[in-house]
PDB file of N, CA and C in Angstrom:
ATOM      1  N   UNK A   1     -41.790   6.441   0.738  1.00  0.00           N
ATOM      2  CA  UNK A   1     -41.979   7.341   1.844  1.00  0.00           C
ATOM      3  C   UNK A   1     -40.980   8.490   1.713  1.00  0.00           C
ATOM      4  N   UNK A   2     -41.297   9.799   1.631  1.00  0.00           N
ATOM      5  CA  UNK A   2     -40.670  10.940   1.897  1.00  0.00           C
ATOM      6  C   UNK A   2     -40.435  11.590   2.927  1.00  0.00           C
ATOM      7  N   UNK A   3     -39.799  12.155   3.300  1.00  0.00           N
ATOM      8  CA  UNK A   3     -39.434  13.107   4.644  1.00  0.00           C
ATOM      9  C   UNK A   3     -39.134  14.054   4.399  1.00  0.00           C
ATOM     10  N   UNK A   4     -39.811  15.500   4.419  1.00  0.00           N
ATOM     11  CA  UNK A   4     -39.634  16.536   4.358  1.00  0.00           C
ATOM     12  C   UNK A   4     -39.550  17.873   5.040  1.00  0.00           C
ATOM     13  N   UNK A   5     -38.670  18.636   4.958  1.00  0.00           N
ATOM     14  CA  UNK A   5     -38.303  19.686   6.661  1.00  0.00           C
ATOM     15  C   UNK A   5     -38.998  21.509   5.741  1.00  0.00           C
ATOM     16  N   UNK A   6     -39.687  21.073   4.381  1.00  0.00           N
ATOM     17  CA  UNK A   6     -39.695  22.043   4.261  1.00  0.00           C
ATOM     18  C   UNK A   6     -40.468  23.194   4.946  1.00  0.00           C
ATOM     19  N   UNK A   7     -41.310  23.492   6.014  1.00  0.00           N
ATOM     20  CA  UNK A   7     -41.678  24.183   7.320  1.00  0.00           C
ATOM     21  C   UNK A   7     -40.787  24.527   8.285  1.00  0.00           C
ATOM     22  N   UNK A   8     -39.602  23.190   8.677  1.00  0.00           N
ATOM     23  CA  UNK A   8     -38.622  23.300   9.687  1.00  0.00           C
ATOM     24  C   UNK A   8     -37.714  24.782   9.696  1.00  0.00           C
ATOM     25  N   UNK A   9     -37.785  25.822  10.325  1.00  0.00           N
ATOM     26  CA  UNK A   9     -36.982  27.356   9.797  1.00  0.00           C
ATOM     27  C   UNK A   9     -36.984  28.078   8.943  1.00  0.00           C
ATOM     28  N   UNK A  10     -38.425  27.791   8.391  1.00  0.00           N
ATOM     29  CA  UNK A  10     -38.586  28.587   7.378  1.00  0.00           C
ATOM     30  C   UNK A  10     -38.359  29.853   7.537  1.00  0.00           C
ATOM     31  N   UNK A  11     -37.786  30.886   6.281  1.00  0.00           N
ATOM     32  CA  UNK A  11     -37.318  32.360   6.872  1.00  0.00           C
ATOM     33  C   UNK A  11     -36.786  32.131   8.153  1.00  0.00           C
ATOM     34  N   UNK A  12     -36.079  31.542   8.886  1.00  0.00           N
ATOM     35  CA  UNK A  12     -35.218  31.631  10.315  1.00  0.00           C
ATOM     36  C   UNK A  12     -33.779  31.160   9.596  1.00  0.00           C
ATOM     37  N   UNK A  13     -33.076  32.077   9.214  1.00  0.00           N
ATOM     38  CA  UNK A  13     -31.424  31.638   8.635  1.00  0.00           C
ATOM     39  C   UNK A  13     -30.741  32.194  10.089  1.00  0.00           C
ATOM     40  N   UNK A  14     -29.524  31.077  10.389  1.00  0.00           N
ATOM     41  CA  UNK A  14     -28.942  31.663  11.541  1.00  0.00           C
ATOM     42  C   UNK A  14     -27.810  32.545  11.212  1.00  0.00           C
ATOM     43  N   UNK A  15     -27.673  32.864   9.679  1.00  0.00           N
ATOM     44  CA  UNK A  15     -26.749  33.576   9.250  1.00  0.00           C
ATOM     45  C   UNK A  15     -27.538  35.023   8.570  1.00  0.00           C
ATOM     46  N   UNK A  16     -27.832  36.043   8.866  1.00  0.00           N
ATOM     47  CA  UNK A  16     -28.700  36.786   8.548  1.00  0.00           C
ATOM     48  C   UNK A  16     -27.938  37.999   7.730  1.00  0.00           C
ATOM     49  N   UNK A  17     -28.347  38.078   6.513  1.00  0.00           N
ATOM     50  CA  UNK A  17     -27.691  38.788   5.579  1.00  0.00           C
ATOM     51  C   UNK A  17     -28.516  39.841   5.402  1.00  0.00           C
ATOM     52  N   UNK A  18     -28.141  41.260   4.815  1.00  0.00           N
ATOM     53  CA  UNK A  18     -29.285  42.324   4.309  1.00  0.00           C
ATOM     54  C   UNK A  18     -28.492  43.851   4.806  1.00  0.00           C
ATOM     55  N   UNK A  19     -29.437  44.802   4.888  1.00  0.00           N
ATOM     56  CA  UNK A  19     -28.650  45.694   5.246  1.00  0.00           C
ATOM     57  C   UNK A  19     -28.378  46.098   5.919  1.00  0.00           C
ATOM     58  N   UNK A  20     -28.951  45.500   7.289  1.00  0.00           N
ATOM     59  CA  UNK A  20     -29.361  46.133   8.880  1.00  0.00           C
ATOM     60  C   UNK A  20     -27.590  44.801   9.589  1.00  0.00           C
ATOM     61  N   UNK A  21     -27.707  43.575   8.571  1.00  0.00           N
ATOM     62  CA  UNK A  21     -27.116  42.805   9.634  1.00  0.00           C
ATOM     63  C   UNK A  21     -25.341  43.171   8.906  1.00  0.00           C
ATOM     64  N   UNK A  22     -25.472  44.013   7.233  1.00  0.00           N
ATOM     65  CA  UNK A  22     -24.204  44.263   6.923  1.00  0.00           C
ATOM     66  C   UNK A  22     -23.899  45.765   7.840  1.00  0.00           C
ATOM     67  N   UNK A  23     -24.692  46.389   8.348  1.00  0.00           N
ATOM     68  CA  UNK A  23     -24.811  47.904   8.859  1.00  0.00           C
ATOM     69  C   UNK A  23     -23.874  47.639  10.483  1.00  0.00           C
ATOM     70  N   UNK A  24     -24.513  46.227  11.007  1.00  0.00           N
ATOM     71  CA  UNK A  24     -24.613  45.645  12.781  1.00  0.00           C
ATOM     72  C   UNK A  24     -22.730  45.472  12.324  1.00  0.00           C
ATOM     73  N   UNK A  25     -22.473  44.356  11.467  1.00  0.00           N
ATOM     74  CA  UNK A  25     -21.065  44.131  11.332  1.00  0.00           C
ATOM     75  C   UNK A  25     -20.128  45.309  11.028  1.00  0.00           C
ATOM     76  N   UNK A  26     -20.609  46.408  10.078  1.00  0.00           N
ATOM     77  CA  UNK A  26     -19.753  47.198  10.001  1.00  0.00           C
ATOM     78  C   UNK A  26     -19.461  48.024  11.185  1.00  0.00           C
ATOM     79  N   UNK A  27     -20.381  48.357  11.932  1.00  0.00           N
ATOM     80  CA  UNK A  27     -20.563  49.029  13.317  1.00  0.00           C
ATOM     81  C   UNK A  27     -19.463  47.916  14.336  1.00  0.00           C
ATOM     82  N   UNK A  28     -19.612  46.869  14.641  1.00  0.00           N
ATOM     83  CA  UNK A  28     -18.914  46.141  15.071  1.00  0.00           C
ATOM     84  C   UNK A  28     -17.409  46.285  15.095  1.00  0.00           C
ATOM     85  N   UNK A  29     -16.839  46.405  13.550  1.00  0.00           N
ATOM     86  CA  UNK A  29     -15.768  46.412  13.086  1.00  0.00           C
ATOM     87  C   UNK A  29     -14.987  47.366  13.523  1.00  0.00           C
ATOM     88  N   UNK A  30     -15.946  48.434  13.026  1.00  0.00           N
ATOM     89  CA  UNK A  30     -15.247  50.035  13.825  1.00  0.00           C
ATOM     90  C   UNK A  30     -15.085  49.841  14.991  1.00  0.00           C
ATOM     91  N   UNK A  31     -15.678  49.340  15.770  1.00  0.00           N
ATOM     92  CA  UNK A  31     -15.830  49.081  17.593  1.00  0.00           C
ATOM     93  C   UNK A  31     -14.377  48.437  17.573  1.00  0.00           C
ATOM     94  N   UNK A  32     -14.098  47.554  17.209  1.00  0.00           N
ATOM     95  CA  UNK A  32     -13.233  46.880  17.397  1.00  0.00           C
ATOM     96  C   UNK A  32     -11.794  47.863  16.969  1.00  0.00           C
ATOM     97  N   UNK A  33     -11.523  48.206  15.500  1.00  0.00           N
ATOM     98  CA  UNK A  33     -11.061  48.847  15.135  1.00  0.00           C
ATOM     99  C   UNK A  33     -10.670  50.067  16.320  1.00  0.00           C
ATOM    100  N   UNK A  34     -11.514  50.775  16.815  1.00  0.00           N
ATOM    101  CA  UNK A  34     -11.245  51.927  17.661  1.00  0.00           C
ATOM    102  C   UNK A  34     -10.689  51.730  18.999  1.00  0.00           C
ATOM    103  N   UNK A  35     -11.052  50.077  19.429  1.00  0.00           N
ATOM    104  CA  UNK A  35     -10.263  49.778  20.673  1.00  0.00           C
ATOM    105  C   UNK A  35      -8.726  49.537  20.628  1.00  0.00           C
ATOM    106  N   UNK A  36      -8.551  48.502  18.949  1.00  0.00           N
ATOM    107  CA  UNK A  36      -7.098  48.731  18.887  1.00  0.00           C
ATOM    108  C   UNK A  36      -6.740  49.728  18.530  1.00  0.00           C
ATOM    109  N   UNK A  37      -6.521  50.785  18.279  1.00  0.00           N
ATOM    110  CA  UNK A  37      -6.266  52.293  17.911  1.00  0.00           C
ATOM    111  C   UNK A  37      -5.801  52.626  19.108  1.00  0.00           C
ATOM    112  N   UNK A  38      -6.914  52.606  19.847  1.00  0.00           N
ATOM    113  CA  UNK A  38      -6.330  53.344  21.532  1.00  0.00           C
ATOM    114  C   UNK A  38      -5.210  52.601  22.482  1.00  0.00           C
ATOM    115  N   UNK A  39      -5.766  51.448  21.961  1.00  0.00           N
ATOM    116  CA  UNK A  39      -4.684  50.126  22.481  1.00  0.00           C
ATOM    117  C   UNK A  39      -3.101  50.577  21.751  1.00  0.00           C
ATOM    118  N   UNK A  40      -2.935  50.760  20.315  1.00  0.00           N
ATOM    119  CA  UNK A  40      -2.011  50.967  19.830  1.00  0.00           C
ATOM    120  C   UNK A  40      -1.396  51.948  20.202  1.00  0.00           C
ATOM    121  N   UNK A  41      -2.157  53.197  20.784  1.00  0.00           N
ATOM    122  CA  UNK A  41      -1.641  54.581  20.969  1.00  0.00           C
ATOM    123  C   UNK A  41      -1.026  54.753  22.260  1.00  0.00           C
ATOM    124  N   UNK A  42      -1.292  54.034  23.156  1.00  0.00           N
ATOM    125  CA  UNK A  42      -0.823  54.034  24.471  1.00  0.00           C
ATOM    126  C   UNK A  42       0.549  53.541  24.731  1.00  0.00           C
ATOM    127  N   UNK A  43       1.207  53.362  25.933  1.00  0.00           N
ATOM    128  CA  UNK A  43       2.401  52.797  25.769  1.00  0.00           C
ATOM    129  C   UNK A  43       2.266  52.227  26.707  1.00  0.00           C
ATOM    130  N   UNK A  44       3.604  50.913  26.845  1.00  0.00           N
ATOM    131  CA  UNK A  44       2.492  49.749  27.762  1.00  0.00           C
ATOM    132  C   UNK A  44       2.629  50.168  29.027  1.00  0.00           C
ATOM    133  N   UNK A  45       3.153  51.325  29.822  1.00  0.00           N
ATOM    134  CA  UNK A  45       2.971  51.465  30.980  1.00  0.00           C
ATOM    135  C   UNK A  45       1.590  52.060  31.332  1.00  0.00           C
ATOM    136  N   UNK A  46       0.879  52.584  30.439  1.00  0.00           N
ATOM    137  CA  UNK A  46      -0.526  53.031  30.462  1.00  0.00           C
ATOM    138  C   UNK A  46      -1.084  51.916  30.124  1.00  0.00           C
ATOM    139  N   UNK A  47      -1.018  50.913  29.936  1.00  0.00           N
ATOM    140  CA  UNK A  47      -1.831  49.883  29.424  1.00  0.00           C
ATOM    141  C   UNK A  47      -1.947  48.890  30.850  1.00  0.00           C
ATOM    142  N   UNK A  48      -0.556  49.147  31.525  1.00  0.00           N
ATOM    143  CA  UNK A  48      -0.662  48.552  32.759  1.00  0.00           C
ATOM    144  C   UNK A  48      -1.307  49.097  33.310  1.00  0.00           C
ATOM    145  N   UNK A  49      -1.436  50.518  33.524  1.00  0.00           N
ATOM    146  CA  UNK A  49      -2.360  50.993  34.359  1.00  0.00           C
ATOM    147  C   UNK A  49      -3.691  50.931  34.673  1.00  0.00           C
ATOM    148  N   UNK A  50      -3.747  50.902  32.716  1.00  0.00           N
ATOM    149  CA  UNK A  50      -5.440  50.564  32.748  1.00  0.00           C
ATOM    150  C   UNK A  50      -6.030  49.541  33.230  1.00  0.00           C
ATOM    151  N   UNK A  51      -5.280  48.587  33.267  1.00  0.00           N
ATOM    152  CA  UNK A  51      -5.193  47.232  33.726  1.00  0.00           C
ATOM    153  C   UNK A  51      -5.517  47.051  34.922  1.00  0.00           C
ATOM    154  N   UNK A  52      -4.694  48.030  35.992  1.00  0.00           N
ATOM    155  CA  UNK A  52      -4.739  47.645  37.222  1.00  0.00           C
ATOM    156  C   UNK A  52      -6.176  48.478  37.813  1.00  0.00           C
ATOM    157  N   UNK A  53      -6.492  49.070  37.119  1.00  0.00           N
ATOM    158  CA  UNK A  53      -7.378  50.082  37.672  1.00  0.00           C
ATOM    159  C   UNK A  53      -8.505  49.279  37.309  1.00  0.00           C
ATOM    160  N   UNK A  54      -8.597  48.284  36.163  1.00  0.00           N
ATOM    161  CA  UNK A  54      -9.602  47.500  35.293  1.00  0.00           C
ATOM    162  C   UNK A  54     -10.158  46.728  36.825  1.00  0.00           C
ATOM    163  N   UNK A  55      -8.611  46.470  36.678  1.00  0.00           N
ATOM    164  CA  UNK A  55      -8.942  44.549  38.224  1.00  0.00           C
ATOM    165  C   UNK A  55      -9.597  45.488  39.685  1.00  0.00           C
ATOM    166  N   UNK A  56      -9.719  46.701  39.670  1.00  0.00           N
ATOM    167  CA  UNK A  56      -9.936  47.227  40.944  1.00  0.00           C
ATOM    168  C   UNK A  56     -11.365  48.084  40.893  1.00  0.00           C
ATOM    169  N   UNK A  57     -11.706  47.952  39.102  1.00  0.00           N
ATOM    170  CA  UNK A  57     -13.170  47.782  38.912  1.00  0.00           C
ATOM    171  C   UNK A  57     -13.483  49.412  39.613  1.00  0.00           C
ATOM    172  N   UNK A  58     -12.478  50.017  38.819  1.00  0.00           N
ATOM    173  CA  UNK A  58     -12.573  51.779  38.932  1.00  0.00           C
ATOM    174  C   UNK A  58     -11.965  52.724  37.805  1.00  0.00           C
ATOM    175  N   UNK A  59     -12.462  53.529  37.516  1.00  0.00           N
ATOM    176  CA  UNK A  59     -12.066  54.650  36.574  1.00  0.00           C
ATOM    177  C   UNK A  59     -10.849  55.558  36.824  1.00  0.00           C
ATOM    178  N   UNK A  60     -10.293  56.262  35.889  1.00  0.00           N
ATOM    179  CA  UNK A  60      -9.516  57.854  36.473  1.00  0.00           C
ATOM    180  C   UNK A  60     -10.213  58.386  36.979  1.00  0.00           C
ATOM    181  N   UNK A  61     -11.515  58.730  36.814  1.00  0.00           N
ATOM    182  CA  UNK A  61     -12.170  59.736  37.416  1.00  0.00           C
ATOM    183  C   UNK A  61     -12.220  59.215  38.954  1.00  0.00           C
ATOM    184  N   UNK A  62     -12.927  57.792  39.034  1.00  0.00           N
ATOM    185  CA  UNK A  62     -12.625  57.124  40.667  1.00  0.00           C
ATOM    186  C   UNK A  62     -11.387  57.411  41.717  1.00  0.00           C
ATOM    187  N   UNK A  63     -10.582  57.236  40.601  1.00  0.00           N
ATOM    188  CA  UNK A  63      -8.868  57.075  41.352  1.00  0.00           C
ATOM    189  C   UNK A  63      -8.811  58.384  41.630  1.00  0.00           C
ATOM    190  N   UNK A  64      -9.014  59.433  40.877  1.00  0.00           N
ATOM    191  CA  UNK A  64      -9.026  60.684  41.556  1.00  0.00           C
ATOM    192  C   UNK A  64      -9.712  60.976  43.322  1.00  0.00           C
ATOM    193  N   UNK A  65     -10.604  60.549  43.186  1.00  0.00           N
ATOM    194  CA  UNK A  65     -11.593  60.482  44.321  1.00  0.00           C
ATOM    195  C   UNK A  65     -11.074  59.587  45.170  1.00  0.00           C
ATOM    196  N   UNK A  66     -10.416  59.027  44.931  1.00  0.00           N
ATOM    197  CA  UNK A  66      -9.920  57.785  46.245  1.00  0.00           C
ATOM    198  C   UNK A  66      -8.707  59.104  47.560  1.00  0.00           C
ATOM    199  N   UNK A  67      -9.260  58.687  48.553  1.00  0.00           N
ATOM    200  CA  UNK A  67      -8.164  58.983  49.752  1.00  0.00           C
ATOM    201  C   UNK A  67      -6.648  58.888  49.184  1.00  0.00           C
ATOM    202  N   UNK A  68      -5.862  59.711  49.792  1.00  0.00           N
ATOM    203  CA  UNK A  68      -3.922  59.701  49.042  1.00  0.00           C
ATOM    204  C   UNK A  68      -3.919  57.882  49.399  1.00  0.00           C
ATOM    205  N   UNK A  69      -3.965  57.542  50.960  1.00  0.00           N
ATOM    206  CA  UNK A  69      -3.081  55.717  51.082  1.00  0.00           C
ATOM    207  C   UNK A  69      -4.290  55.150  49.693  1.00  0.00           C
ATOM    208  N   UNK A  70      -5.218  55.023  49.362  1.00  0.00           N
ATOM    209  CA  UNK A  70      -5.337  54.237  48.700  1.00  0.00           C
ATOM    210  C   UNK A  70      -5.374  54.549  46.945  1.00  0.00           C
ATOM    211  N   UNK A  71      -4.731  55.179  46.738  1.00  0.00           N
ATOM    212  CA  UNK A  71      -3.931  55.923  45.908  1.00  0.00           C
ATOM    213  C   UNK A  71      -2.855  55.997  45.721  1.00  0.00           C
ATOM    214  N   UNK A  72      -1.931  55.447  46.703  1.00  0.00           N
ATOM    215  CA  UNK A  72      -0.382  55.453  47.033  1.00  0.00           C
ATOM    216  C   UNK A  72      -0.359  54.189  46.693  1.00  0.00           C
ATOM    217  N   UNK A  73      -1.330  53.041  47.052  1.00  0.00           N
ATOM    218  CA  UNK A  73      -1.377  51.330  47.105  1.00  0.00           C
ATOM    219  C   UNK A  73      -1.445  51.281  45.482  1.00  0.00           C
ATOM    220  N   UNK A  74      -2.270  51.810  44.374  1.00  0.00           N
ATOM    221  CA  UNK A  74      -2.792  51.128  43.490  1.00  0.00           C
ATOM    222  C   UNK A  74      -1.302  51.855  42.901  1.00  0.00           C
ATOM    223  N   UNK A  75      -0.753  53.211  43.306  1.00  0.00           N
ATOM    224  CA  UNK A  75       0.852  53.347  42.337  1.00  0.00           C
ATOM    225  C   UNK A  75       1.351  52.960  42.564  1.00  0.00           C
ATOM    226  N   UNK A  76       1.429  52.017  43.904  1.00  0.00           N
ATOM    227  CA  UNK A  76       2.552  50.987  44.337  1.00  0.00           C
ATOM    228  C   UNK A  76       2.267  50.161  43.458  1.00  0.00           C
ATOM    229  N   UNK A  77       0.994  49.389  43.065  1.00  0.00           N
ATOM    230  CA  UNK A  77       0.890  48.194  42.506  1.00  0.00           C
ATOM    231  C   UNK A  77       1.073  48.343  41.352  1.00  0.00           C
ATOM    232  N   UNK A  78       0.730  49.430  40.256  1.00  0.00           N
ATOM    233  CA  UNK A  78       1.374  49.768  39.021  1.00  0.00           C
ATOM    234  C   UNK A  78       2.655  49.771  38.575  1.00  0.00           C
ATOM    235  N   UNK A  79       3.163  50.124  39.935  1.00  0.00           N
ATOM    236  CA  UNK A  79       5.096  50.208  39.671  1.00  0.00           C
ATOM    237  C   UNK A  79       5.536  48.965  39.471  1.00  0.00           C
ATOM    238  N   UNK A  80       5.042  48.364  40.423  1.00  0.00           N
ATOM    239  CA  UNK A  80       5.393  47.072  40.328  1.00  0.00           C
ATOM    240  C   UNK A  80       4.981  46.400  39.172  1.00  0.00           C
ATOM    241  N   UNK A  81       4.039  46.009  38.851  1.00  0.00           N
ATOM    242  CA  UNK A  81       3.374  45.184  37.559  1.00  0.00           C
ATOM    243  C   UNK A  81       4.384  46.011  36.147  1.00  0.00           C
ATOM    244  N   UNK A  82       4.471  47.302  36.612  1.00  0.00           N
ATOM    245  CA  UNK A  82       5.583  48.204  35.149  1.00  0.00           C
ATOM    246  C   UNK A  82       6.728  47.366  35.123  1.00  0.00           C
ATOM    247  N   UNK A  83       7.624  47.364  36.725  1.00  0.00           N
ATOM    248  CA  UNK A  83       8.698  46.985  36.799  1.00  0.00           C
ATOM    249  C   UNK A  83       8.888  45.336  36.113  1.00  0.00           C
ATOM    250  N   UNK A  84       8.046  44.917  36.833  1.00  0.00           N
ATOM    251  CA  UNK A  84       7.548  43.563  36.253  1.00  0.00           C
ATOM    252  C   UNK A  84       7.528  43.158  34.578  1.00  0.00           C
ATOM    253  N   UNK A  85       7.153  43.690  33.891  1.00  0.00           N
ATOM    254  CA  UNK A  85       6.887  44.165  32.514  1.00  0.00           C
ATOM    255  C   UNK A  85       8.312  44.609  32.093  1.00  0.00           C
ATOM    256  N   UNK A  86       8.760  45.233  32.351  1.00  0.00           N
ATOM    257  CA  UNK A  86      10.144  45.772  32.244  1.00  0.00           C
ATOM    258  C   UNK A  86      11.022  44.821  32.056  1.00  0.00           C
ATOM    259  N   UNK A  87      11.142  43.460  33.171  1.00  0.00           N
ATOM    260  CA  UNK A  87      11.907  42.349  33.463  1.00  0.00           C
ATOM    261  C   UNK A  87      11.819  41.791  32.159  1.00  0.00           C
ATOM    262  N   UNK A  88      10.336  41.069  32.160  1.00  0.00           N
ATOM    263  CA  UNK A  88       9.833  40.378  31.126  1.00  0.00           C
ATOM    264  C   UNK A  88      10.700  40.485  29.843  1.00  0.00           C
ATOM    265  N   UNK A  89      10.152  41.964  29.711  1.00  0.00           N
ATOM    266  CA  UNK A  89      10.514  42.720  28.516  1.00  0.00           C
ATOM    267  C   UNK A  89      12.210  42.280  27.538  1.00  0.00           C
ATOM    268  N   UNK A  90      12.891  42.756  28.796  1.00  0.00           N
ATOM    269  CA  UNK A  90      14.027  43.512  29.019  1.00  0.00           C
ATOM    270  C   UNK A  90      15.147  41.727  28.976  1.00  0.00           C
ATOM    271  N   UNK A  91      14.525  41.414  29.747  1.00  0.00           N
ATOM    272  CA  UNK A  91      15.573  40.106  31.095  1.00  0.00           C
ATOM    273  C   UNK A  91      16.320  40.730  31.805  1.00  0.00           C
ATOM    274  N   UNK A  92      16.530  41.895  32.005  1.00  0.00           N
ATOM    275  CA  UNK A  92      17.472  43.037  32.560  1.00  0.00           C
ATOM    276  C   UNK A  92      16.477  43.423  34.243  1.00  0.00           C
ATOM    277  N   UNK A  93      17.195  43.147  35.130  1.00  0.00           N
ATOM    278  CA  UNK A  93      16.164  43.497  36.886  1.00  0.00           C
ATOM    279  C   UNK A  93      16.071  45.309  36.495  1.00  0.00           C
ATOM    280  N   UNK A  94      15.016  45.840  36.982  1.00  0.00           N
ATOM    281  CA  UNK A  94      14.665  47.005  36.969  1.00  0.00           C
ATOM    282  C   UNK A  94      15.749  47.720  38.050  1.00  0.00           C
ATOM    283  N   UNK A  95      16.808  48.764  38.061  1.00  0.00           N
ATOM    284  CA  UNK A  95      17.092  49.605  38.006  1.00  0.00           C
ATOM    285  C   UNK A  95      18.704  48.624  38.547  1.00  0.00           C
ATOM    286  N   UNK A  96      19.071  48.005  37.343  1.00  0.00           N
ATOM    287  CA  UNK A  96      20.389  47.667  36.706  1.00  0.00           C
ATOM    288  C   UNK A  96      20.445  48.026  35.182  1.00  0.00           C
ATOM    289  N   UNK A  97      21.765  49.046  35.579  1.00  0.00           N
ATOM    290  CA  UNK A  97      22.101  49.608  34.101  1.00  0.00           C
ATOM    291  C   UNK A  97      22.973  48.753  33.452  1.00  0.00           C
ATOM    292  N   UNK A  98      22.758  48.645  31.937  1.00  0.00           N
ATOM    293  CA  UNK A  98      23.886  47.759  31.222  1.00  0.00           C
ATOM    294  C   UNK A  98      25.215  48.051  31.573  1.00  0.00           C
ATOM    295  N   UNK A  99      25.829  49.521  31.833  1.00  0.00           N
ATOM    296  CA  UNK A  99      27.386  49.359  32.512  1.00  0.00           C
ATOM    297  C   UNK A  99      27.375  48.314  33.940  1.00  0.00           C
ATOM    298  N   UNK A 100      26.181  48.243  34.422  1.00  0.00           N
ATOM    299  CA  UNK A 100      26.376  47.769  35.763  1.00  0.00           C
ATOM    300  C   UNK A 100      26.257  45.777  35.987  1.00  0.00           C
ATOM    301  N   UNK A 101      25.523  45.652  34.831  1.00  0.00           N
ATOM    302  CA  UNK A 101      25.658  44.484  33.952  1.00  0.00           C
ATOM    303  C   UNK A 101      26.993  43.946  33.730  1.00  0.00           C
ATOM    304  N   UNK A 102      27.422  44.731  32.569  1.00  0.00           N
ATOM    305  CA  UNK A 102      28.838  44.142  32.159  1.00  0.00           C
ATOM    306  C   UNK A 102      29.863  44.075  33.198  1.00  0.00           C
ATOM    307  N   UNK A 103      29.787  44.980  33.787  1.00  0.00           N
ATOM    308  CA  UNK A 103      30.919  44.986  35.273  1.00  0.00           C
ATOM    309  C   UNK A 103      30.624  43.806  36.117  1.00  0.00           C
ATOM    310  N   UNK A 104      29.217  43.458  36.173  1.00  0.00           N
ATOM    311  CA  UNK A 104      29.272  42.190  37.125  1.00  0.00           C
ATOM    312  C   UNK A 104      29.451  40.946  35.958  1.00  0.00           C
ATOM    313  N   UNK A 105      29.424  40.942  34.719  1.00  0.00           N
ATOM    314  CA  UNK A 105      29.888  39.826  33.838  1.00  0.00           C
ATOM    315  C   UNK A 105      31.411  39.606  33.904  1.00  0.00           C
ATOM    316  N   UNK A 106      31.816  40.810  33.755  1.00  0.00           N
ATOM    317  CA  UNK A 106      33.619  41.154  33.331  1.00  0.00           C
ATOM    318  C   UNK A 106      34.339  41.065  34.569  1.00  0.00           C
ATOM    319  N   UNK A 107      33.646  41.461  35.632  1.00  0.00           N
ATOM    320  CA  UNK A 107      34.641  41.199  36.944  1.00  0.00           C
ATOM    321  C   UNK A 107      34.879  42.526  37.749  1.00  0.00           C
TER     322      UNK A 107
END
């Protein structure tokens, strides 16, 4: 007795090779490629920003258009998440200078 699948997927590969699916990956790549680029180019206080503006599911162009208080709230919340970032960063509290450091180490 034999058992044979040769019908089972025929021509259906779930790995699809040729020039359309090497064309889809290279397109991909660049995609990717161009997000870290912009990612790289920024500095992370713009990255926070983008961030916060991401979670609030609005653009620059939006934030422009927003009323000043709710505009004042989302730079409040940027400062903070910066300052925050800063800590992280740093281990240093945001707006203690290293002279002001050593003086409270040294006495």
């Amino acid at each position: 007795m034999t058992i044979g699948i040769s019908g089972a997927g025929a021509g259906h590969s779930p790995l699809r090779t040729g020039p359309s699916a090497k064309a889809n990956a290279a397109a991909a790549f660049e995609q990717i490629l161009e997000s870290f680029k912009k990612a790289a180019a920024q500095t992370p206080e713009e990255r926070v920003r983008e961030a916060v503006l991401k979670k609030h599911d609005i653009s620059e162009a939006d934030y422009s258009r927003l009323p000043p208080e709710k505009r004042e709230a989302i730079d409040r919340e940027v400062a903070a998440a910066v300052k925050q970032l800063h800590e992280r960063k740093t281990g240093v509290p945001a707006g203690e200078t290293p002279y002001a450091l050593v003086s409270k180490l040294l006495g």
